[in-house]
Structure formats: C-alpha cells, structure tokens
N, C-alpha and C. Protein backbone atom coordinates (compact mmCIF):
# COMPACT_ATOMS: atom_id res chain seq x y z
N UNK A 1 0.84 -1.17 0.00
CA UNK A 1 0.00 0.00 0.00
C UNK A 1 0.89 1.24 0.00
N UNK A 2 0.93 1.85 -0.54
CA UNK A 2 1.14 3.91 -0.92
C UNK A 2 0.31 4.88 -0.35
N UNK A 3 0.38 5.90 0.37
CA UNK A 3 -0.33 6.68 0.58
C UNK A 3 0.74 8.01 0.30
N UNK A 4 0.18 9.37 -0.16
CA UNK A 4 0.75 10.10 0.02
C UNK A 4 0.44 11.41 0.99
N UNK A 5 1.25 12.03 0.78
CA UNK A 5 0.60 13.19 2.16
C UNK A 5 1.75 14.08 1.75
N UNK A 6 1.14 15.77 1.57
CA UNK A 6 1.76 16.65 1.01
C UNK A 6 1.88 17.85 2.31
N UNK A 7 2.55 18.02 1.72
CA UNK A 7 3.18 20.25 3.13
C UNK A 7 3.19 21.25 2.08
N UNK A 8 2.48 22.36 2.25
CA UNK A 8 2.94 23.66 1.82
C UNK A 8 3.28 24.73 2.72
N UNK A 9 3.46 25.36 1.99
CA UNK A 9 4.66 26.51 2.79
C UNK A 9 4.90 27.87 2.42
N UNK A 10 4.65 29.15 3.04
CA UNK A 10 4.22 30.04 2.37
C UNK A 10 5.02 30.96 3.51
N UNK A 11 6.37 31.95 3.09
CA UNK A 11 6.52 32.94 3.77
C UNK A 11 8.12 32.62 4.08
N UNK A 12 8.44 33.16 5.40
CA UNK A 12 10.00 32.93 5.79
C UNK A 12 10.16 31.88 6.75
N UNK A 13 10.80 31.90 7.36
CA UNK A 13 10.56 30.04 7.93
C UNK A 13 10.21 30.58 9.39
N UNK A 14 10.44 32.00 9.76
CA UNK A 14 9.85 32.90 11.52
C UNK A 14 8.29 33.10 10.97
N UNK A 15 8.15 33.78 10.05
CA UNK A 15 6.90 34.40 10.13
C UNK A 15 6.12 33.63 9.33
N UNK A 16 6.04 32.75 8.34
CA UNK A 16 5.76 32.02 7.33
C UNK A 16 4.21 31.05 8.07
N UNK A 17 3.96 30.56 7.17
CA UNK A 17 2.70 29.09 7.62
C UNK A 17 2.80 28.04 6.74
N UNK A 18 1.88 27.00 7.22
CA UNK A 18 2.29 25.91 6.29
C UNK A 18 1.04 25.20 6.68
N UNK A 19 0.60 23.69 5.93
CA UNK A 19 -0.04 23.16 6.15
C UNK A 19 0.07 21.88 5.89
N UNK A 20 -0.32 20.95 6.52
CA UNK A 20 0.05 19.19 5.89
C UNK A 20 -1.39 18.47 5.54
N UNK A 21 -1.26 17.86 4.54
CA UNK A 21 -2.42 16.95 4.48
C UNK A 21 -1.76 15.79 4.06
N UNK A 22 -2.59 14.90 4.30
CA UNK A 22 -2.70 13.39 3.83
C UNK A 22 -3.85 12.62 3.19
N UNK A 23 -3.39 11.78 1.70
CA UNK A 23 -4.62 11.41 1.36
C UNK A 23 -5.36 10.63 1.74
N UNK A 24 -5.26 9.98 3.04
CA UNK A 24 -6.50 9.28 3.74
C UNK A 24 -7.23 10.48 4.46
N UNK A 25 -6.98 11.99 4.27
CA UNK A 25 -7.85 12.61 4.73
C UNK A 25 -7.37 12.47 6.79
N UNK A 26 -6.96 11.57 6.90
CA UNK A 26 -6.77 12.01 8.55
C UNK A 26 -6.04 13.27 8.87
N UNK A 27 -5.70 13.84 7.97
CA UNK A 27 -4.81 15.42 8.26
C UNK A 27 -5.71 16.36 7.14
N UNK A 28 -5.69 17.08 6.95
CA UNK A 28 -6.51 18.04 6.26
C UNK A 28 -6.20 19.39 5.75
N UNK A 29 -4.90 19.89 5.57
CA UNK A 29 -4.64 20.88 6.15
C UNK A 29 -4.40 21.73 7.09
N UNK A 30 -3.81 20.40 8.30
CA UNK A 30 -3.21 20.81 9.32
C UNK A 30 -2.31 21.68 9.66
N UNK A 31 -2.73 22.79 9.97
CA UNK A 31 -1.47 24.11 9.95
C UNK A 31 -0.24 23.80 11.20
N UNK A 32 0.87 24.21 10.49
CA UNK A 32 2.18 23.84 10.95
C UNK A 32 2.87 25.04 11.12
N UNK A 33 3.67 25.96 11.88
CA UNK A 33 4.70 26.76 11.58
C UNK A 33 5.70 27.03 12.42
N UNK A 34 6.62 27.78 12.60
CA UNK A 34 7.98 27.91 13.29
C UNK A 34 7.07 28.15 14.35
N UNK A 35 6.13 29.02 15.09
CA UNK A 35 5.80 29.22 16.42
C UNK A 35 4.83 27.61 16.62
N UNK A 36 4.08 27.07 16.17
CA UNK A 36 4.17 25.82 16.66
C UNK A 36 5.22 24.68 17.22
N UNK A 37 6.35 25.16 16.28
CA UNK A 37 7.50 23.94 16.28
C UNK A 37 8.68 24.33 17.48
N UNK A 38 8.13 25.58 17.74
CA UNK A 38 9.49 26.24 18.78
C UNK A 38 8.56 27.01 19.76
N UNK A 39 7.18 26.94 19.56
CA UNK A 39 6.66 27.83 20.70
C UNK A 39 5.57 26.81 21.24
N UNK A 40 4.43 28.31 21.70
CA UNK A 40 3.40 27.73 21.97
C UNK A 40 1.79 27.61 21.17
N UNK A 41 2.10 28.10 19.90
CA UNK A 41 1.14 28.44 18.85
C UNK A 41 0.34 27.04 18.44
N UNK A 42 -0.59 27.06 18.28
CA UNK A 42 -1.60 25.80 17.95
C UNK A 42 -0.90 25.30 16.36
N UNK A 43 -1.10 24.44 16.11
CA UNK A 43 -0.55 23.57 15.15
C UNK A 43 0.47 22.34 15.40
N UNK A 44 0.83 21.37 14.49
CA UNK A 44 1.45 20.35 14.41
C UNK A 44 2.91 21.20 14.12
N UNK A 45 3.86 19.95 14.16
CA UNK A 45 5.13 20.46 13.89
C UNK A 45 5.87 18.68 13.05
N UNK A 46 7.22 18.91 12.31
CA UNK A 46 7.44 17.04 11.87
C UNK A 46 7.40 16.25 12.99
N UNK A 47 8.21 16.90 13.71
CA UNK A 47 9.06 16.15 15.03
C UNK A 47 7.54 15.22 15.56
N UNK A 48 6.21 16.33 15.93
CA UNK A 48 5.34 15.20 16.60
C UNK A 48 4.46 14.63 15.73
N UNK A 49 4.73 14.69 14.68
CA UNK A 49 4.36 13.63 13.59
C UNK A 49 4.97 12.61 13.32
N UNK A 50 6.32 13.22 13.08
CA UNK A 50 7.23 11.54 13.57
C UNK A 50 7.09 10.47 14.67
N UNK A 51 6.99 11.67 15.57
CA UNK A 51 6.76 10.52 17.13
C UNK A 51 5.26 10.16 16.52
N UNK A 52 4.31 10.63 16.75
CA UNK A 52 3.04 9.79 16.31
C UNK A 52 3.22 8.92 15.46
N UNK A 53 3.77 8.96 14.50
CA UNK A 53 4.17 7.67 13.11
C UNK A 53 5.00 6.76 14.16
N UNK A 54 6.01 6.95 14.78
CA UNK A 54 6.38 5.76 15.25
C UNK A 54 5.60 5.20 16.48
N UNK A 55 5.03 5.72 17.33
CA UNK A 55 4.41 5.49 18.63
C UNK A 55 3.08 4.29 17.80
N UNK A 56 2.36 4.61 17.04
CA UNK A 56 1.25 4.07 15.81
C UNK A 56 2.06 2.72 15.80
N UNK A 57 3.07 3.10 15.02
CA UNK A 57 3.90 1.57 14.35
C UNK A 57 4.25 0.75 15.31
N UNK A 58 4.74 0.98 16.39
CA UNK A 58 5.20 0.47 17.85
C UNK A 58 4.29 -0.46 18.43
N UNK A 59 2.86 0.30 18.55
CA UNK A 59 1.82 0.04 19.33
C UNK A 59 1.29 -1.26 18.58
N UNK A 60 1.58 -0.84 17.15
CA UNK A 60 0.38 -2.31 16.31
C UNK A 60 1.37 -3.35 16.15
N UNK A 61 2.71 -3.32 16.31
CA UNK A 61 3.72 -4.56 16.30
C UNK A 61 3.57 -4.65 17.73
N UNK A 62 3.37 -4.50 18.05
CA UNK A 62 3.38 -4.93 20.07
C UNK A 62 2.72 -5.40 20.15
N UNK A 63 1.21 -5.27 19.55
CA UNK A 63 -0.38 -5.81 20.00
C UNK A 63 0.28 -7.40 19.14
N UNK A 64 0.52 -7.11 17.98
CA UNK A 64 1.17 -8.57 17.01
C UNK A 64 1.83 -9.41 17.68
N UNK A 65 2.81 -9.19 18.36
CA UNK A 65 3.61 -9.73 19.13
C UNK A 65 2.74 -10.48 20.17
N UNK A 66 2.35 -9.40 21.06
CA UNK A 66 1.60 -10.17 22.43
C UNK A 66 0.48 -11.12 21.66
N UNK A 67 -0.43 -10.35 20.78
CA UNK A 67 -1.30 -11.42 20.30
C UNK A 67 -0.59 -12.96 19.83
N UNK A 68 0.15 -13.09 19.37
CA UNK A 68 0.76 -14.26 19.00
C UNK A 68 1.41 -15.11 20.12
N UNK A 69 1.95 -14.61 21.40
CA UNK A 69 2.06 -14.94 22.15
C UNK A 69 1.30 -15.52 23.33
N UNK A 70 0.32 -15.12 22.94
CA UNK A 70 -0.94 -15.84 23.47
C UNK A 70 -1.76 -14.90 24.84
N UNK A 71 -1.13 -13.48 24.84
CA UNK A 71 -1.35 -12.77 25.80
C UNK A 71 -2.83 -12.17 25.99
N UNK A 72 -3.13 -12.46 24.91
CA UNK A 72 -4.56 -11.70 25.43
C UNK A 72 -5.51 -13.03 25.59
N UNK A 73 -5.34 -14.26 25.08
CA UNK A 73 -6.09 -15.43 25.71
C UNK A 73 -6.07 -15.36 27.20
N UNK A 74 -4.56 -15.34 28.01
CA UNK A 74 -4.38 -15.52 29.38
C UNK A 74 -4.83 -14.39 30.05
N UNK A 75 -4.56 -13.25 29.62
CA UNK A 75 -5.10 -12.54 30.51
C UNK A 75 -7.28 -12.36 30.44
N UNK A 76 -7.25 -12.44 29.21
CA UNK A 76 -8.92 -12.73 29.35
C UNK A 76 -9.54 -14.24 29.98
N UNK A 77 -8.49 -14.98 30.23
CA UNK A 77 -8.74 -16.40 31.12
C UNK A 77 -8.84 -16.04 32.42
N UNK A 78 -7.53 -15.18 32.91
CA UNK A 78 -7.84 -14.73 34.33
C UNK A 78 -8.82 -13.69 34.68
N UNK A 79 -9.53 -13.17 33.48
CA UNK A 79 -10.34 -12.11 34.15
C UNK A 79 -11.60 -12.85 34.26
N UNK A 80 -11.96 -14.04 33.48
CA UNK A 80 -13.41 -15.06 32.98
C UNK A 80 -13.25 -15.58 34.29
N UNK A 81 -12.02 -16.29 35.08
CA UNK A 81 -11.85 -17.45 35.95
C UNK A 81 -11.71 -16.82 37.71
N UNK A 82 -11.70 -15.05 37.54
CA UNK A 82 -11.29 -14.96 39.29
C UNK A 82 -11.92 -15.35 39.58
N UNK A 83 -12.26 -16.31 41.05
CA UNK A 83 -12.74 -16.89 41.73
C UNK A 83 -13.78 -15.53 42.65
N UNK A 84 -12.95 -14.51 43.10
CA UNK A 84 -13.83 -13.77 44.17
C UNK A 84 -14.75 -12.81 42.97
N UNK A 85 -14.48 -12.55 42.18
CA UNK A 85 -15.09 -11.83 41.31
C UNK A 85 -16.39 -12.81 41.05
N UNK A 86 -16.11 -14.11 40.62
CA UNK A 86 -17.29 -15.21 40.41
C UNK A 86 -18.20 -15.21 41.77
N UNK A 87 -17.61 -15.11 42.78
CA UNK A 87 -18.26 -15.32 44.14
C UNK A 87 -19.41 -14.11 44.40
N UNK A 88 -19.31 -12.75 44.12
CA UNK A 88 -19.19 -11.43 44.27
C UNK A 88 -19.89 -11.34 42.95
N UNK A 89 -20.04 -11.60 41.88
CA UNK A 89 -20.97 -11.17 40.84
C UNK A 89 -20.39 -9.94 40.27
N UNK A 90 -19.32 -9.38 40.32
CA UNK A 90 -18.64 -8.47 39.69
C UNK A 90 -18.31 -8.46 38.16
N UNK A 91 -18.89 -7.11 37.76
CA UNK A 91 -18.05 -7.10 36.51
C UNK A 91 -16.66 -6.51 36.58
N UNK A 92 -16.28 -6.66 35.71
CA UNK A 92 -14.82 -6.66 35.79
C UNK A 92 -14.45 -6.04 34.59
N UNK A 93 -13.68 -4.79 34.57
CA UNK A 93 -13.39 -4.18 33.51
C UNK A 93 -11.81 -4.59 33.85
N UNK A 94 -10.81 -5.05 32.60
CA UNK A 94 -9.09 -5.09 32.57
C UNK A 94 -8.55 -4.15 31.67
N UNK A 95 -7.73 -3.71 32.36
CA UNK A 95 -6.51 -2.73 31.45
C UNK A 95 -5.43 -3.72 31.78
N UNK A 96 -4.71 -3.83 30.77
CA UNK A 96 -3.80 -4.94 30.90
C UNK A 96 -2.76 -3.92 30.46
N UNK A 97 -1.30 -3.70 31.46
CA UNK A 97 -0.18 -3.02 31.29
C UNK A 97 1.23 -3.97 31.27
N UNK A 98 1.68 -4.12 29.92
CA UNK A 98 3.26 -5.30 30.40
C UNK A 98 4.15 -4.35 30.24
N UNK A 99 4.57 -4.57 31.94
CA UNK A 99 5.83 -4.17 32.25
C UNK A 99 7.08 -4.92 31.92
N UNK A 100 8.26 -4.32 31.79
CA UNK A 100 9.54 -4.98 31.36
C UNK A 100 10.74 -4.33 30.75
C-alpha cells in the first residue's frame, strides 16, 4: 500500500505558515509553523508527527507480538476465571499493562 501526504509553505521560515495533508484525509490541512514547532502556537510540527508515526507503528507490532504470544487469551482467562469476582458477581473491567 502507498499513501501520500503533502506540506505547503508560504513565507519565511519565523513568520511564514504551512499546512500538511494526507490522502486518507486524517490530516486536512493541518497548519504547521515555526511558532508551533518552537513555541506555543496551535498547530502540528514534523518532530510530533514523527513521534506519532512511530508510537502508531510500535503500538500495532506490540499488540502482534503479544497477540501471537498468546497474551490476550491468558489474561482474558484470568479475568473469565477470578474466583472472588465469580463469588461477588462483579463485573470486571481489565486494562492490561506489560511491564519490562
């Protein structure tokens, strides 16, 4: 799969603006500029687009991983099987965090 996703850029790189889109449409013309990227001005900047692109990629090879590992069977075994929870009639909501 290809997707593309374009930036424009209009001005000096202090006072200037810019905008990013992508063609799945999840960006739109997201405005970007030097006071976003170095201040406190509303907009995106690369840097936390990068981290979002990798944090994304990270997260769905991790879920791959644990899923294959059989991690979400066991831990949805121990949440089906507590004993005091069964006793007690509790529902039971899990956030499951692996530490390591």
């Amino acid at each position: 799969m290809q997707r593309k996703a374009s930036a424009r850029w209009q001005g000096t790189v202090k006072e200037g603006k810019g905008t990013i889109s992508t063609q799945s449409g999840a960006l739109t013309d997201a405005p970007y500029g030097f006071n976003a990227r170095f201040g406190d001005a509303k907009g995106t900047n690369p840097e936390e687009l990068l981290g979002a692109a990798h944090a994304g990629c990270f997260t769905m090879a991790l879920s791959f991983a644990l899923n294959n590992a059989g991690f979400t069977e066991i831990a949805g075994g121990a949440k089906a099987n507590c004993p005091l929870s069964r006793v007690l009639n509790a529902t039971i909501t899990m956030d499951a965090k692996l530490v390591g």
